[in-house]
Protein backbone atom coordinates (compact mmCIF):
# COMPACT_ATOMS: atom_id res chain seq x y z
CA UNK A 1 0.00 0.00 0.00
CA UNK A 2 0.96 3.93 -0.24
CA UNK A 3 0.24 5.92 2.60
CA UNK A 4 -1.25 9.36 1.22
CA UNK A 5 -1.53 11.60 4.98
CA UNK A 6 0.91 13.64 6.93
CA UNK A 7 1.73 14.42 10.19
CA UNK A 8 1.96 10.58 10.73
CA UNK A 9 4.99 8.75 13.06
CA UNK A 10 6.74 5.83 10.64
CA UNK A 11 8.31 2.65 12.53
CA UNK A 12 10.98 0.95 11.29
CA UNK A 13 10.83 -2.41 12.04
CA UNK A 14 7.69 -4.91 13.47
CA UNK A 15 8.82 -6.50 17.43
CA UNK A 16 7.31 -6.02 20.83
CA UNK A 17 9.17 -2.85 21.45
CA UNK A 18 7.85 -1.20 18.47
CA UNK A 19 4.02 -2.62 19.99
CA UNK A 20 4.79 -0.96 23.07
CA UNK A 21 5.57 2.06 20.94
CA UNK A 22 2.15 1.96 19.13
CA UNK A 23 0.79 1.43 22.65
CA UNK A 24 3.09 4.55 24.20
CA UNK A 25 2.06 7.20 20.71
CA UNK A 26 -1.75 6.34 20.77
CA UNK A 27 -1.81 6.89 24.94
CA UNK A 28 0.01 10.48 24.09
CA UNK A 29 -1.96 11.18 20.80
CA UNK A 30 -5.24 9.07 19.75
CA UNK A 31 -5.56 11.24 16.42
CA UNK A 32 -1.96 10.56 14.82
CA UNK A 33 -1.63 7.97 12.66
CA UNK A 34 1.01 5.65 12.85
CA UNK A 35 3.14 3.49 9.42
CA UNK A 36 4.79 0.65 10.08
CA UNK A 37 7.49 -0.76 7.48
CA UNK A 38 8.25 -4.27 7.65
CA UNK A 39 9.24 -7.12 5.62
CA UNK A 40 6.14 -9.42 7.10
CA UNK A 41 2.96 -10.41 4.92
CA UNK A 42 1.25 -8.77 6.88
CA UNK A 43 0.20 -6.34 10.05
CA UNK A 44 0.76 -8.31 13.21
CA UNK A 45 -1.46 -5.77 14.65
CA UNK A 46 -4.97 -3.68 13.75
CA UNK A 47 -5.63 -0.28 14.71
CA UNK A 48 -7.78 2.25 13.31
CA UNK A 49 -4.87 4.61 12.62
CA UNK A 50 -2.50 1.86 12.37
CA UNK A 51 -1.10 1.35 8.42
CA UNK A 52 1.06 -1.13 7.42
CA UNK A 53 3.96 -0.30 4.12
CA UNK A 54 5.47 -3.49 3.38
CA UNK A 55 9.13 -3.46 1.85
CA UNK A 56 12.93 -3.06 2.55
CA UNK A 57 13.41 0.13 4.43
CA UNK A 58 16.86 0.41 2.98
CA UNK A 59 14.83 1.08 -0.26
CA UNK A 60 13.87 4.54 -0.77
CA UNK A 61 10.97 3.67 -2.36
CA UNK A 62 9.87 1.91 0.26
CA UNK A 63 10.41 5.21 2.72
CA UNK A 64 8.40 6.66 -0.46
CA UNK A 65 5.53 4.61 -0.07
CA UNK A 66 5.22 5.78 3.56
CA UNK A 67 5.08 9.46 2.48
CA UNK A 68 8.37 9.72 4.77
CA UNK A 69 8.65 13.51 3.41
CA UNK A 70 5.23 14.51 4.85
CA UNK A 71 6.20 12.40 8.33
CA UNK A 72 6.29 13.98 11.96
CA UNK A 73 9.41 11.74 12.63
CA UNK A 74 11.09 8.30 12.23
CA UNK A 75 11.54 5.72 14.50
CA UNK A 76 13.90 2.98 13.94
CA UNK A 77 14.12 -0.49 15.87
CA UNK A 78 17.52 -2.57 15.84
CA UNK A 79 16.42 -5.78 13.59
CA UNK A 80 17.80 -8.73 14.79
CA UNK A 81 16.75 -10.99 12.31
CA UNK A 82 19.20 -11.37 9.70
CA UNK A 83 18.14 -12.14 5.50
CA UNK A 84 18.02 -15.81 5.68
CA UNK A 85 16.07 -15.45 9.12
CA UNK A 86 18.38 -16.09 11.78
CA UNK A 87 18.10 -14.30 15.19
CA UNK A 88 21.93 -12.21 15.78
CA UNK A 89 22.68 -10.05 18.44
CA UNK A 90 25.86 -8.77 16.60
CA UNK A 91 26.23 -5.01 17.20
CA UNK A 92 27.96 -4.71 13.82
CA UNK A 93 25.16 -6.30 11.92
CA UNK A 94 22.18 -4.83 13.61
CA UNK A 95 23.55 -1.75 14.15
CA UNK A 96 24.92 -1.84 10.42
CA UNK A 97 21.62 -2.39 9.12
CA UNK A 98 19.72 0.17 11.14
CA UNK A 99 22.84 2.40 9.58
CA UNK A 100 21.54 1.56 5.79
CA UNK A 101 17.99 2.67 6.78
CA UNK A 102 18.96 5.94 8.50
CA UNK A 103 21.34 6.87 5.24
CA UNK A 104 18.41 5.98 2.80
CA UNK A 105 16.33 8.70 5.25
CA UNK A 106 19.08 11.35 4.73
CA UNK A 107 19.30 10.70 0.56
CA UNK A 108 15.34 11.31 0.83
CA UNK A 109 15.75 14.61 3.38
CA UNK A 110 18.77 15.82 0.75
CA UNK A 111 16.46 15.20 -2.47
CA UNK A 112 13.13 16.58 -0.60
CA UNK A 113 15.28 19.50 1.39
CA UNK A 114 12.66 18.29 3.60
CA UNK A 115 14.28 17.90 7.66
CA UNK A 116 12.89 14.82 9.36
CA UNK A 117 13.09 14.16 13.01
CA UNK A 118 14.82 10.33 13.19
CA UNK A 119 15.33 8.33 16.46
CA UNK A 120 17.10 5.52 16.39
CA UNK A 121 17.70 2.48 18.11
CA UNK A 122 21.80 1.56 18.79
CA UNK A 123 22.97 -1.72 20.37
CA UNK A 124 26.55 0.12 20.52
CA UNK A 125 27.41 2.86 21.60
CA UNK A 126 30.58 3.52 20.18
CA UNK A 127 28.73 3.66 16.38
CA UNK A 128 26.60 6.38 17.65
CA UNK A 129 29.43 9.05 15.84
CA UNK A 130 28.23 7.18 12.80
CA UNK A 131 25.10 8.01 13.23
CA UNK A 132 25.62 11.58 13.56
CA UNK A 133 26.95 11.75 10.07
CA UNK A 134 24.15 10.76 8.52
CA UNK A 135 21.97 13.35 10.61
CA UNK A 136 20.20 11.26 13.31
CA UNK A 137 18.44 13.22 15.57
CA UNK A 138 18.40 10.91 18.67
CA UNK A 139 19.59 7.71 19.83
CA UNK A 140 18.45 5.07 22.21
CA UNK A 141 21.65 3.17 23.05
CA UNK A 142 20.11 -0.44 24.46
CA UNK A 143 22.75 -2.43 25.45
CA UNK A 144 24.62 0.50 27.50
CA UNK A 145 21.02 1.20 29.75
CA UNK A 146 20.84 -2.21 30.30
CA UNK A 147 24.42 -2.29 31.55
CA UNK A 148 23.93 0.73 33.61
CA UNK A 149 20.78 -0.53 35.10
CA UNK A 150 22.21 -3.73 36.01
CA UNK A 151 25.66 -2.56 37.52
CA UNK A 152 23.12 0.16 39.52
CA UNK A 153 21.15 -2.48 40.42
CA UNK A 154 23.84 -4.18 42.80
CA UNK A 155 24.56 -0.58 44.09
CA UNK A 156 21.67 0.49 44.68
CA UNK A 157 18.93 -1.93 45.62
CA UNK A 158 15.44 -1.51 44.08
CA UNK A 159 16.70 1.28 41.00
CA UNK A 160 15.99 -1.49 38.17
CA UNK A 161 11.69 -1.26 39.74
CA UNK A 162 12.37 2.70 39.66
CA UNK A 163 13.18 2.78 35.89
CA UNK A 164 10.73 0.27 35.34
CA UNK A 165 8.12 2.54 36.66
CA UNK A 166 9.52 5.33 35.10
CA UNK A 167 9.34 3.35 31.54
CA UNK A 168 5.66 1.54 32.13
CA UNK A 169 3.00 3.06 29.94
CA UNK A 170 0.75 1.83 33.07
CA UNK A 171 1.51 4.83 35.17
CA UNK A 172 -0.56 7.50 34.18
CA UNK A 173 2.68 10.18 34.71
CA UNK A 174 4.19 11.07 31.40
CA UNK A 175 7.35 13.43 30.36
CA UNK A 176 6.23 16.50 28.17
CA UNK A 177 8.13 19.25 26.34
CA UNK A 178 7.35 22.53 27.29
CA UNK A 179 8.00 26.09 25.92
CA UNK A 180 9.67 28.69 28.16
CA UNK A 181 7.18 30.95 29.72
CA UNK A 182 8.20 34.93 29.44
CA UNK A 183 7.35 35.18 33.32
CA UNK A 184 10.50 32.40 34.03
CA UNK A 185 13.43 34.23 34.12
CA UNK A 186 15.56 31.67 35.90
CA UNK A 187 15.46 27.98 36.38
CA UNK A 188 13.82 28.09 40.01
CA UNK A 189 11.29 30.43 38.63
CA UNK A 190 9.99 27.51 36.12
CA UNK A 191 10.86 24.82 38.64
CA UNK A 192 8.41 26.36 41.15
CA UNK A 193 5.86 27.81 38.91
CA UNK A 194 5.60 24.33 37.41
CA UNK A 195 6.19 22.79 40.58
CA UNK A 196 2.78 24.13 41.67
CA UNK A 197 0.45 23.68 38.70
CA UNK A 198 1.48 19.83 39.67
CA UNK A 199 4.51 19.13 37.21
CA UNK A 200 7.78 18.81 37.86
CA UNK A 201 10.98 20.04 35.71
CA UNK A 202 13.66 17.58 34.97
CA UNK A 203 15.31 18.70 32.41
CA UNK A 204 16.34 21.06 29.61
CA UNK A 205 17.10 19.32 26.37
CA UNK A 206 19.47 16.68 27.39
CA UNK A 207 20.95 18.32 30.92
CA UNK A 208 19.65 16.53 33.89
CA UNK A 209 21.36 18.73 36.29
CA UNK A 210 18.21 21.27 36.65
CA UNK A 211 18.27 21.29 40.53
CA UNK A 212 21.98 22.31 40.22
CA UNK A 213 21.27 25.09 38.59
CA UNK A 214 18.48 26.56 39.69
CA UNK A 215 19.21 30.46 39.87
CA UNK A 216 21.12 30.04 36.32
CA UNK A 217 18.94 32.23 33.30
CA UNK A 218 17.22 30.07 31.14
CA UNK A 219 18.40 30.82 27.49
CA UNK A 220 15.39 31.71 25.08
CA UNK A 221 16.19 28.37 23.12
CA UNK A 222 16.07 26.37 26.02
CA UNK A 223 13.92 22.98 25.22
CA UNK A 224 12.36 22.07 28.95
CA UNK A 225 11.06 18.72 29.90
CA UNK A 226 8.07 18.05 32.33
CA UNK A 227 6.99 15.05 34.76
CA UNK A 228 2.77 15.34 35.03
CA UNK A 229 -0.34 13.44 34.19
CA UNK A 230 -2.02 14.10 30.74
CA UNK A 231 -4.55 16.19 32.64
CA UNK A 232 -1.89 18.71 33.96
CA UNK A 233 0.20 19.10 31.00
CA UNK A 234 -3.46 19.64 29.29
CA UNK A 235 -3.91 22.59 31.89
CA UNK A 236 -0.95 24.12 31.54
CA UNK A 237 -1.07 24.07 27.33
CA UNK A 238 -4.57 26.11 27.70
CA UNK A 239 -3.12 28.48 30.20
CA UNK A 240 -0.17 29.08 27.49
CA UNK A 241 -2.06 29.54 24.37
């Protein structure tokens, strides 16, 4: 099939993480839609807004069919099945393949001059330079957060059930981005202006160290990160525009 709308998320790869993604979009958004490219027959799974582009994803015109130009962003999953179907948990060949797909997505932003938001999945760490060249966004580095949580783990009893909670689409406390408010001249100024409309500030684009920081200015590109419910985050958005 050819996916004809915009403003859709494409996944890159069919497996139970990309489920729980499905799962994890429609609980933050119920009107996107959602494109899934896979080799398989067929959809493992039926949504409304669910759509299904079978093909290579190494292919452009398989990135094609899923109107990749017109898409909010890209997700890709490290494949671990191999051509002739055999399970590998080789960094060099899974993250070498998720490496073909992400340079076929930079040919098509090149040709388009069209920038697309990609995410992608890396076993190894170490190849995430690689990834950089050919313009991916973000990363998810597996195999080094399961390390960390493990090692932590012996440290630090109970932290592997923390980031479980903080990873379980079951808890109804989600992380939002948030624009910077003319009022919040500081860092403490958003923490506790936030802090009290039920939301808590954890970050600003990847820095952590917030609470470090609190009476540093907040530059005016600043990308902020919030810890609410869907209900707060909704307040907050209606407050703002």
């Amino acid at each position: 099939m050819k996916y004809t709308g915009k403003n859709h998320i494409i996944l890159i790869g069919w497996s139970e993480k990309s489920k729980s993604a499905i799962q994890e979009i429609f609980k933050s958004d119920e009107t996107i839609d959602i494109v899934i490219i896979d080799n398989l027959e067929k959809s493992q799974m039926m949504e409304e807004r669910l759509f299904y582009v079978r093909g290579d994803a190494t292919d452009e015109e398989t990135l094609l069919r899923a109107n990749l130009p017109k898409a909010k962003g890209v997700i890709i999953f490290a494949d671990q099945i191999t051509q002739d179907n055999y399970a590998t948990k080789d960094p060099l060949l899974v993250d070498g393949k998720t490496l073909l797909v992400a340079t076929a997505i930079t040919s098509i932003e090149e040709k388009t001059n069209t920038p697309i938001h990609v995410t992608a999945e890396v076993i190894n760490q170490k190849h995430i330079r690689l990834f950089e060249r050919v313009k991916v966004d973000e990363f998810i580095p597996t195999q080094e957060m399961i390390s960390h949580a493990a090692v932590r783990s012996l440290f630090s009893h109970g932290v592997t059930h923390m980031y479980s909670e903080l990873m379980s689409s079951k808890y109804e406390e989600a992380m939002y981005e948030i624009s910077k408010q003319d009022e919040w001249r500081t860092y403490r100024d958003a923490f506790m202006d936030l802090l009290n409309k039920g939301a808590t500030l954890v970050a600003d684009r990847g820095d952590l160290n917030i609470k470090q920081k609190l009476d540093a200015r907040i530059p005016d590109d600043a990308q902020l990160f919030i810890i609410c419910d869907k209900e707060t985050i909704s307040k907050i958005n209606s407050k703002i525009h």
